[in-house]
Structure formats: structure tokens, C-alpha cells
N, C-alpha and C. Protein backbone atom coordinates (compact mmCIF):
# COMPACT_ATOMS: atom_id res chain seq x y z
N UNK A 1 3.34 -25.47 212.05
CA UNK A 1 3.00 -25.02 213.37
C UNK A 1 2.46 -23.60 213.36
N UNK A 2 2.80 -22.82 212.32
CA UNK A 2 2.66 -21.60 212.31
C UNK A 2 1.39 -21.19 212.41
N UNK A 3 0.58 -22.02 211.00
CA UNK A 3 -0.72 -22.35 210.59
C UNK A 3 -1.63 -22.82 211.72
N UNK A 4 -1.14 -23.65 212.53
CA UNK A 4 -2.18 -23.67 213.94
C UNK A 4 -2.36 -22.44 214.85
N UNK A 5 -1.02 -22.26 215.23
CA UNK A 5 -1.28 -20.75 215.57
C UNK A 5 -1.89 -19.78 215.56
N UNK A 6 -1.80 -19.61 214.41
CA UNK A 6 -2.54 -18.32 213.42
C UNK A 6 -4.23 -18.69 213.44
N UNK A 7 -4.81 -19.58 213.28
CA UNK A 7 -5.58 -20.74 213.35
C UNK A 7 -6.27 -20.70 214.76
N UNK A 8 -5.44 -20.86 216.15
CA UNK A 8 -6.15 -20.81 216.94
C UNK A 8 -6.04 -19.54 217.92
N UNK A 9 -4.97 -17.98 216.84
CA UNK A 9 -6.22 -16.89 217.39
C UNK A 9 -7.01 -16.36 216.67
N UNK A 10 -7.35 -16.51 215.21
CA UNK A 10 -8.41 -16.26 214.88
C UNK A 10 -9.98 -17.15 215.40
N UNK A 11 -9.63 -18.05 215.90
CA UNK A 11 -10.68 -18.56 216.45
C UNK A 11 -11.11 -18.04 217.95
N UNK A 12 -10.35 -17.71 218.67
CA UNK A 12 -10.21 -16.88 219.88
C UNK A 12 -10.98 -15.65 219.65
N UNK A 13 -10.15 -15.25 218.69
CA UNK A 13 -11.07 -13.45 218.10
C UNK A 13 -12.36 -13.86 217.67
N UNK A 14 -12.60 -14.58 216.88
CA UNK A 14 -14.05 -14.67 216.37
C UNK A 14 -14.93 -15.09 217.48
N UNK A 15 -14.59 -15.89 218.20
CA UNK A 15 -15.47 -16.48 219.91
C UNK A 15 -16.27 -15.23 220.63
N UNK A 16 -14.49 -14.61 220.44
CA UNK A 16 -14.98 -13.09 221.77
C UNK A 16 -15.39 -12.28 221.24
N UNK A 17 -15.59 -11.71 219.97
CA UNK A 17 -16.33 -11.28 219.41
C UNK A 17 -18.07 -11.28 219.58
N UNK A 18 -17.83 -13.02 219.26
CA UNK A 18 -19.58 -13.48 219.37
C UNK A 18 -20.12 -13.36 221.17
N UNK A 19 -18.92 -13.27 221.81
CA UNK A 19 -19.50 -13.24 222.83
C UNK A 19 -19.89 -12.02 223.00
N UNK A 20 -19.22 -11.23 222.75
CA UNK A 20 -19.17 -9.65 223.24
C UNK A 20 -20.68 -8.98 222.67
N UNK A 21 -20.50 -9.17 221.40
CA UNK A 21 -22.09 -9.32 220.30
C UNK A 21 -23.34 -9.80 221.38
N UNK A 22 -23.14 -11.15 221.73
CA UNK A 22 -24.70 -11.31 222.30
C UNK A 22 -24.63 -11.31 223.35
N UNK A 23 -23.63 -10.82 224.65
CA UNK A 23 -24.19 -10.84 225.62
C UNK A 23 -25.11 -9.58 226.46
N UNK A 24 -24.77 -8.40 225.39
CA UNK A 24 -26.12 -7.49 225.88
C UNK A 24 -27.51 -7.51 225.80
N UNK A 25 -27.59 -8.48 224.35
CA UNK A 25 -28.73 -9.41 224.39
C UNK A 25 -29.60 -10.47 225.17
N UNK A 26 -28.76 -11.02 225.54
CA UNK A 26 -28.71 -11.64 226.65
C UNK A 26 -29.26 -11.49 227.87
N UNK A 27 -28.00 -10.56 228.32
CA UNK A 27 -28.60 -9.63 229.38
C UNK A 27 -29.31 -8.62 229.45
N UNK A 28 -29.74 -8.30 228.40
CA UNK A 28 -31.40 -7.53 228.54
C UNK A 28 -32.68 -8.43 228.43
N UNK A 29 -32.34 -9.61 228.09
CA UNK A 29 -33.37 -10.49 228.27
C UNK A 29 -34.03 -10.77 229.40
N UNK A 30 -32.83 -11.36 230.31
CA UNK A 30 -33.09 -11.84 231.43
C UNK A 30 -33.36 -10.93 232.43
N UNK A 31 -34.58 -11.00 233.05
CA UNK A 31 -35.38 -9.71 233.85
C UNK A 31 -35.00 -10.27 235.43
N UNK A 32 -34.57 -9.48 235.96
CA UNK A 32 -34.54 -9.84 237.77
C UNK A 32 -35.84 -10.12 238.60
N UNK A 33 -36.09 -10.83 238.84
CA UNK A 33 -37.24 -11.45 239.82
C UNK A 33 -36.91 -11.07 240.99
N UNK A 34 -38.45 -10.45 240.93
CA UNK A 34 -38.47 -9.87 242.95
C UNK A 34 -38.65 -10.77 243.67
N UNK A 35 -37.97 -11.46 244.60
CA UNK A 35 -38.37 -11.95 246.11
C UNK A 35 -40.08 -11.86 246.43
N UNK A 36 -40.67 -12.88 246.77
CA UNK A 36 -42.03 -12.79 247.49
C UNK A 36 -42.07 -11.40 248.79
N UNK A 37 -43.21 -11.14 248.35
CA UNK A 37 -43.10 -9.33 249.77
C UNK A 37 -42.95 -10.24 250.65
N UNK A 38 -42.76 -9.20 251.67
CA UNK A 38 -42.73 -10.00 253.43
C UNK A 38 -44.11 -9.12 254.00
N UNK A 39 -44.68 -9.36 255.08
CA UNK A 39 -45.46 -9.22 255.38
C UNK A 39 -45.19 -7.49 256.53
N UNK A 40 -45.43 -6.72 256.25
CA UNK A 40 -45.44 -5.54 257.28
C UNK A 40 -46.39 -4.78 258.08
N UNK A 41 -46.48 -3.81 258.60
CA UNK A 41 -47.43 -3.45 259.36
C UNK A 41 -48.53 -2.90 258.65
N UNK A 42 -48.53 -2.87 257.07
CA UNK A 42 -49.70 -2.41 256.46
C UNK A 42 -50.55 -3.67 255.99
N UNK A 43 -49.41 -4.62 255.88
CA UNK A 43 -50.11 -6.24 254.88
C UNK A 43 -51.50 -6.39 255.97
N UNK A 44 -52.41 -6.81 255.25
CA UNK A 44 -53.40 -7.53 255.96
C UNK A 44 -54.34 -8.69 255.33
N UNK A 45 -53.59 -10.10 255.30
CA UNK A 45 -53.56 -11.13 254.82
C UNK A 45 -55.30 -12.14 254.99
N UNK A 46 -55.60 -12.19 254.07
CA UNK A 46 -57.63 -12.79 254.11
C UNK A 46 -57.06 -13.90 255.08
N UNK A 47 -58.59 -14.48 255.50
CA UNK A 47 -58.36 -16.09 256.28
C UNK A 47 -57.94 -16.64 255.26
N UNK A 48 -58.61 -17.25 254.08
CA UNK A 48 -58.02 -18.11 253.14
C UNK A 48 -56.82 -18.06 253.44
N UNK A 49 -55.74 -16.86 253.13
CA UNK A 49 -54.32 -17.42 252.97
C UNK A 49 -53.89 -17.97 254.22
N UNK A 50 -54.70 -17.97 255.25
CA UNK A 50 -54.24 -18.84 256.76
C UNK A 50 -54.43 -19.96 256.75
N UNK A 51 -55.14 -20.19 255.81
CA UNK A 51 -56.02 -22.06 255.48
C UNK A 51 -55.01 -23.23 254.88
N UNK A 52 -54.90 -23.97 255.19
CA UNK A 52 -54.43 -25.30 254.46
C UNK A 52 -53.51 -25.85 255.47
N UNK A 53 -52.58 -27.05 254.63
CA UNK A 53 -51.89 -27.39 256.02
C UNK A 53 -50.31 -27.05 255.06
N UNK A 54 -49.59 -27.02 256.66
CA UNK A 54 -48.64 -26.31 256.52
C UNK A 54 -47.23 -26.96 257.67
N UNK A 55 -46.54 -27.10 257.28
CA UNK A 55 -45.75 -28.03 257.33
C UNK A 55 -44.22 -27.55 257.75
N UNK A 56 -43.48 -28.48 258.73
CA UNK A 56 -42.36 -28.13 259.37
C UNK A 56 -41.16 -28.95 258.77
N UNK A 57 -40.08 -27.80 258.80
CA UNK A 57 -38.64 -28.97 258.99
C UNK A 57 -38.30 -29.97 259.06
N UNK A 58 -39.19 -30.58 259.12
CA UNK A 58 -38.98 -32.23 260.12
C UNK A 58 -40.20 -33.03 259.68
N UNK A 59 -40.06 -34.49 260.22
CA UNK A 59 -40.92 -35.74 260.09
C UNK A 59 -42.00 -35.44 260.83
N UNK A 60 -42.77 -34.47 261.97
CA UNK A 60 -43.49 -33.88 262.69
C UNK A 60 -45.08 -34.12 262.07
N UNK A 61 -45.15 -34.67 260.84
CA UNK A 61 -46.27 -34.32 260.26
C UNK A 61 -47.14 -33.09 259.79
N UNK A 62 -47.78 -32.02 259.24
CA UNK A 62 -48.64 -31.01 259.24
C UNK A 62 -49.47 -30.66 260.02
N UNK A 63 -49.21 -28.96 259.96
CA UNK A 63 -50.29 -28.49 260.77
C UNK A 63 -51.62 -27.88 260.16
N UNK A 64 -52.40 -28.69 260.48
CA UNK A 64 -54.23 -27.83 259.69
C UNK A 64 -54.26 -26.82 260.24
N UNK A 65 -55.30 -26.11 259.01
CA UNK A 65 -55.52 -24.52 259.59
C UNK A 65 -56.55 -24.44 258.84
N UNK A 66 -57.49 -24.32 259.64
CA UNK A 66 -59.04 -24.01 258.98
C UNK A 66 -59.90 -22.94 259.94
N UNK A 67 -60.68 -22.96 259.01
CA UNK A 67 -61.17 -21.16 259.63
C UNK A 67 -62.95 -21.83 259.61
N UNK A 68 -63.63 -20.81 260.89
CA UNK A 68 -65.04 -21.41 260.86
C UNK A 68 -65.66 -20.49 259.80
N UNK A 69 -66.93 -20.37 259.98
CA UNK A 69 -67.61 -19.77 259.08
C UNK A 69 -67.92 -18.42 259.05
N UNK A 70 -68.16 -17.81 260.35
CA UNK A 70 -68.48 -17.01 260.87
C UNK A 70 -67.30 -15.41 260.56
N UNK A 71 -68.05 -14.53 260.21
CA UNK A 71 -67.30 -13.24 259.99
C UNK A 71 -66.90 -12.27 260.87
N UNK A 72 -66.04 -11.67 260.34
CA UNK A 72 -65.70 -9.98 261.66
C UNK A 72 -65.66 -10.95 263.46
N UNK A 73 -65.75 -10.13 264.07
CA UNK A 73 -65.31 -10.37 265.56
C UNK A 73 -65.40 -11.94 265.47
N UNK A 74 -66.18 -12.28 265.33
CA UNK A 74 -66.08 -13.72 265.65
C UNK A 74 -66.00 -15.05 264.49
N UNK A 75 -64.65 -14.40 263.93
CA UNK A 75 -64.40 -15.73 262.84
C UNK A 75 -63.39 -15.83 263.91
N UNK A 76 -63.12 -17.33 263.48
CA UNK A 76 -61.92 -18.24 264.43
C UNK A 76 -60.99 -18.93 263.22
N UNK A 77 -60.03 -19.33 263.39
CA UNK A 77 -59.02 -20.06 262.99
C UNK A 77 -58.91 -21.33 263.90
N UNK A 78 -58.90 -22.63 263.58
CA UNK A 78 -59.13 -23.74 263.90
C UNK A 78 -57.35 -24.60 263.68
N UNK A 79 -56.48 -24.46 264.63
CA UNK A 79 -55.63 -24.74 264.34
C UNK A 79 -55.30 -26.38 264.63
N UNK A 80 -54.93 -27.80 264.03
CA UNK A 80 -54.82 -28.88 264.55
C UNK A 80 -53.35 -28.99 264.29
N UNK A 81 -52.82 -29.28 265.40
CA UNK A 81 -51.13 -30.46 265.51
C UNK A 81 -51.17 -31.50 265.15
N UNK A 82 -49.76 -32.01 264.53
CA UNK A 82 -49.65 -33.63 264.49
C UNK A 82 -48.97 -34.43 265.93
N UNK A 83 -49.85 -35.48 266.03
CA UNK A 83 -50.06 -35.77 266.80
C UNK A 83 -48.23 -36.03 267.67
N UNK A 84 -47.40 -35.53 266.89
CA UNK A 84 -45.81 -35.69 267.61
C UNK A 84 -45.80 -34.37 268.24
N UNK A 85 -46.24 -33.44 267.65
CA UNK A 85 -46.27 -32.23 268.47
C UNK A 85 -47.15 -31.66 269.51
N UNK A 86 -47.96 -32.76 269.60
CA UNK A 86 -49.54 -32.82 270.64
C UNK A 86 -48.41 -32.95 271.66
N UNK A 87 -47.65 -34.49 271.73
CA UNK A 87 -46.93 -35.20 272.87
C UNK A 87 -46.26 -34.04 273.55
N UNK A 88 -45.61 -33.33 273.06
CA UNK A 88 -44.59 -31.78 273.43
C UNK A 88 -45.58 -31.16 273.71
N UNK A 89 -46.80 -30.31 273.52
CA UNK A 89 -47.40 -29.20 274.05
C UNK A 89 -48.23 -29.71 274.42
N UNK A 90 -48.69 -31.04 275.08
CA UNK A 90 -49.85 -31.39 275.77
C UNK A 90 -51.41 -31.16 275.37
N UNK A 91 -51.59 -30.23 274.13
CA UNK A 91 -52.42 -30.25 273.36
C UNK A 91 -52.44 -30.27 271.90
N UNK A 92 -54.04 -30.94 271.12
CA UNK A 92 -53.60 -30.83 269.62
C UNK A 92 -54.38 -30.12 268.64
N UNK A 93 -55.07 -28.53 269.66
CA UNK A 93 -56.10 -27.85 269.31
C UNK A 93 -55.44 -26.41 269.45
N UNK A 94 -55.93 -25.52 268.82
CA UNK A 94 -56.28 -24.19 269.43
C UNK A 94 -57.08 -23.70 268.46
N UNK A 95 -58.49 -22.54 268.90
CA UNK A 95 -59.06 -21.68 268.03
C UNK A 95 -58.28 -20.08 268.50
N UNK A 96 -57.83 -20.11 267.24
CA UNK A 96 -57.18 -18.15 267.48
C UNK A 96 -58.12 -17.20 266.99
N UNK A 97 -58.19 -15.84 267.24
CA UNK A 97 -58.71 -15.09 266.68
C UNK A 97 -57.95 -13.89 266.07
N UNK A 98 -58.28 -13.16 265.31
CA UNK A 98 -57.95 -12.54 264.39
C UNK A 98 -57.40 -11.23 265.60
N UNK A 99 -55.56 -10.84 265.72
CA UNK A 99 -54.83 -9.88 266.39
C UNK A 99 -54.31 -8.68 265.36
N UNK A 100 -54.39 -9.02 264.27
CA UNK A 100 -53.86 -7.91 263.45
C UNK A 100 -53.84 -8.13 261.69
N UNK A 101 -53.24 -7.80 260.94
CA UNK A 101 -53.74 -8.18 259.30
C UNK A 101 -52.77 -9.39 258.99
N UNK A 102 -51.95 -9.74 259.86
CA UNK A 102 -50.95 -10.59 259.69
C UNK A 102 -50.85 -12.00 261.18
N UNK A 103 -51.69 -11.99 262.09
CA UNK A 103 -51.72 -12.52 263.57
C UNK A 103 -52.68 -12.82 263.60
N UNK A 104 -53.04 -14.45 264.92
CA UNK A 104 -54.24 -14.64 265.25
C UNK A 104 -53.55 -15.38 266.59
N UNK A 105 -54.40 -15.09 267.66
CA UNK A 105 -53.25 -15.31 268.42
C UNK A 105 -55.19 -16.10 269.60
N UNK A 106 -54.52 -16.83 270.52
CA UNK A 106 -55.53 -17.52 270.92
C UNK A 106 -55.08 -18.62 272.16
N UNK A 107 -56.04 -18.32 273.45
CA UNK A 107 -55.10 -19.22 275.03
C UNK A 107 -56.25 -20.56 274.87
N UNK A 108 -55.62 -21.36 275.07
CA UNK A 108 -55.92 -22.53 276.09
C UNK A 108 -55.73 -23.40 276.99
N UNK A 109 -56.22 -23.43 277.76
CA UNK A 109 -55.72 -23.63 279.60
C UNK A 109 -54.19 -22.76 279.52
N UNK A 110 -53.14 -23.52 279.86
CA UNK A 110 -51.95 -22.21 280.25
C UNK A 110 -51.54 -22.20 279.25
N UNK A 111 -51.91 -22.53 277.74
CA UNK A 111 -51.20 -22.26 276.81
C UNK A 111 -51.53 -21.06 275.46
N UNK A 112 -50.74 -20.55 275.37
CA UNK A 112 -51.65 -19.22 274.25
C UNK A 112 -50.39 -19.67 272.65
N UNK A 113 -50.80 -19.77 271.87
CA UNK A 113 -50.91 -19.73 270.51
C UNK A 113 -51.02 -18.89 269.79
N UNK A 114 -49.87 -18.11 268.95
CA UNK A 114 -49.79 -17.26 267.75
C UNK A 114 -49.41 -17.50 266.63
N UNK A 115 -50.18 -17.18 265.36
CA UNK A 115 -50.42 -17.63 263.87
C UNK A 115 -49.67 -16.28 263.01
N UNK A 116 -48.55 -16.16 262.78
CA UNK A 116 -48.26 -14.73 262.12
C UNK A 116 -47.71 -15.36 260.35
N UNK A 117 -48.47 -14.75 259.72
CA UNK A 117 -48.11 -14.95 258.07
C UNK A 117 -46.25 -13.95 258.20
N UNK A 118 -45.61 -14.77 257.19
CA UNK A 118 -44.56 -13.46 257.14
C UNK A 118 -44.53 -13.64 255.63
N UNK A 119 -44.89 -14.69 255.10
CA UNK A 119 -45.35 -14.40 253.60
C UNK A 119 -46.26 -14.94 253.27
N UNK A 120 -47.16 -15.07 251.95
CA UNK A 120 -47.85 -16.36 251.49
C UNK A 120 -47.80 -17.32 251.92
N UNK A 121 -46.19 -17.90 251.51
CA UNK A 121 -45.68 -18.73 251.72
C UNK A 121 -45.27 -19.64 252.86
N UNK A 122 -44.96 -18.33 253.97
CA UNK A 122 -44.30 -19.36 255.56
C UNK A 122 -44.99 -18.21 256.68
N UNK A 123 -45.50 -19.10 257.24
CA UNK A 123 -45.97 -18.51 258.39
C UNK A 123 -44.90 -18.66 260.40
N UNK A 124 -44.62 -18.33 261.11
CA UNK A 124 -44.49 -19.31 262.12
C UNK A 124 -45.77 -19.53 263.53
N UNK A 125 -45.72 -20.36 264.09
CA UNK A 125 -46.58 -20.50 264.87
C UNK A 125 -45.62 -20.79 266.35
N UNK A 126 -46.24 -19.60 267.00
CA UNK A 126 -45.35 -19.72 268.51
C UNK A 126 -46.21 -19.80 269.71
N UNK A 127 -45.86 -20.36 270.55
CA UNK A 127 -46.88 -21.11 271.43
C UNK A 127 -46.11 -21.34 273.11
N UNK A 128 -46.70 -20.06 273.92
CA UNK A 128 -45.72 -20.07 275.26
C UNK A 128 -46.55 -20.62 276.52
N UNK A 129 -45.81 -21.06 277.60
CA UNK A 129 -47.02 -21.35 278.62
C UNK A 129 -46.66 -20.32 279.58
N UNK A 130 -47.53 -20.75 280.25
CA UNK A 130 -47.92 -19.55 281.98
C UNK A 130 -46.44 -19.87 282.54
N UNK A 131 -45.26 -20.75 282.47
CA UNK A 131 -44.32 -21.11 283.56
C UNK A 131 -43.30 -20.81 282.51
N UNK A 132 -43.45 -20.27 281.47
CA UNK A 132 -42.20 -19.51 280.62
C UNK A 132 -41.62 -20.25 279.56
N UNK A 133 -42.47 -21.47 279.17
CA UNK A 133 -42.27 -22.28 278.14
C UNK A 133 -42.38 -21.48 276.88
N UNK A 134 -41.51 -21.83 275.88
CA UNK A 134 -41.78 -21.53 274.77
C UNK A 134 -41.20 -22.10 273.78
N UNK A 135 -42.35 -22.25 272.39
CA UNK A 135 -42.31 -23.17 271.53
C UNK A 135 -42.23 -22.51 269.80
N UNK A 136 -41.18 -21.97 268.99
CA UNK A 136 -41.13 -21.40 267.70
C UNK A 136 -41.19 -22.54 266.64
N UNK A 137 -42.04 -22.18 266.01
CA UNK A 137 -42.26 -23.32 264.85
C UNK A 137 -42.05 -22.38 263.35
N UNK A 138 -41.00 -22.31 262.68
CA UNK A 138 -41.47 -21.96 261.10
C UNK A 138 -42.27 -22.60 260.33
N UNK A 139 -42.89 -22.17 259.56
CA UNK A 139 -44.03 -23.38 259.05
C UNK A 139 -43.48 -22.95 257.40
N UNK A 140 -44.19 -23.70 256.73
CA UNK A 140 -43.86 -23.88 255.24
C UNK A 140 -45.14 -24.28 254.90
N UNK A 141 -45.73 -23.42 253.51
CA UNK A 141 -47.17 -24.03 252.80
C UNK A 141 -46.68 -25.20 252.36
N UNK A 142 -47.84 -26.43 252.92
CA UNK A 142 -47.01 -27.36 252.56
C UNK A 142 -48.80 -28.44 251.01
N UNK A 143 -49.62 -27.09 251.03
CA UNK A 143 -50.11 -27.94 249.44
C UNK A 143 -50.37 -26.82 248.21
């Protein structure tokens, strides 16, 4: 019995040893990854990254986002709903225009529409009417 003993703390010591040995190795390996930026009052995000479709929480289907051709004052953002979210806001259009390096914000009939990047990655799109409706969508790049 003795012999196991003896046996299983030298195996203990030699373990923590090896651990002690490589885990500064280890942990100088492994580098901390920054978080994606968030978007602030200096970001000012191209159309491209407003483009593609982009996608909600839910079975809702995607939302397109395409931009016309046209530059400076009068480029537009071409926003389309799926058609479950047409049924709720009574429309399945809006063209926005360009409000800031991060916004495109844009009315039709009583409804106005805002496009704000908060990263690459997720944008939300909020959408109020004239009688105090209002509609927050997080979006997610969804290709």
C-alpha cells in the first residue's frame, strides 16, 4: 500500500509541475480578440456596407437593401420588407437617404423609416407613424 502511495504523489508532483511549466506558454499564446467596433459619432459607414439582405429574429423572412446608382445628395437606399412585415406596416418599400455616416432615414405617406449601422454586422431599422406607432427591428447580416 505504501508503494501506491508514494506512487500516486509522485505522479501528482510531476502533473503540477508540467502544468505549472506550460501554462505560461500557453497563455502567452492565446491573444485576446477585440469585439467588432460599434459604430460612433465619427464612424461613417460606405453604402455597400448598407447593401445585402439582412435578417430578423424570427421566421419574418429578410430585409433587402440596395442602393441606386446615383452619388452624393441624391444616392438612395432602396429598402424591401418581407412580405409578413408588409401585413404590420402597411407597406413593403421605402427609399432613405443618407442622415449621417451611420443613418438613412426616409417618409412615406405617414410612415418614416430609419437605417442605423451599429456594426458591420447588425444594423436596426425603426419605423414610426404620424399617430405614434412605432416599430424596432434589430437586423442581423444575414449573407
Amino acid at each position: 500500500m505504501k508503494c501506491l502511495h508514494v506512487l500516486s504523489v509522485v505522479a501528482v508532483a510531476t502533473l503540477g509541475s508540467f502544468i505549472a511549466a506550460s501554462t505560461p506558454a500557453f497563455c502567452a499564446a492565446a491573444k485576446p480578440v477585440a469585439p467588432p467596433a460599434l459604430a460612433d459619432a465619427h464612424t461613417n459607414y460606405s453604402v455597400a456596407q448598407f447593401q445585402g439582405q439582412w435578417a430578423l429574429m424570427s421566421n419574418m423572412g429578410t430585409i433587402n437593401v440596395m442602393a441606386n446608382k446615383a452619388l452624393g445628395p441624391a444616392a438612395r437606399l432602396l429598402v424591401a420588407l418581407p412580405e409578413d412585415l408588409k401585413k404590420i406596416v402597411g407597406q413593403d418599400r421605402f427609399s432613405l437617404a443618407r442622415v449621417s455616416g451611420t443613418a438613412w432615414q426616409g417618409a412615406e405617406g405617414d410612415l418614416t423609416a430609419t437605417l442605423t449601422l451599429i456594426s458591420e454586422n447588425s444594423a436596426q431599422l425603426h419605423i414610426t407613424g404620424k399617430r405614434g406607432h412605432k416599430l424596432d427591428l434589430p437586423l442581423y447580416r444575414n449573407d
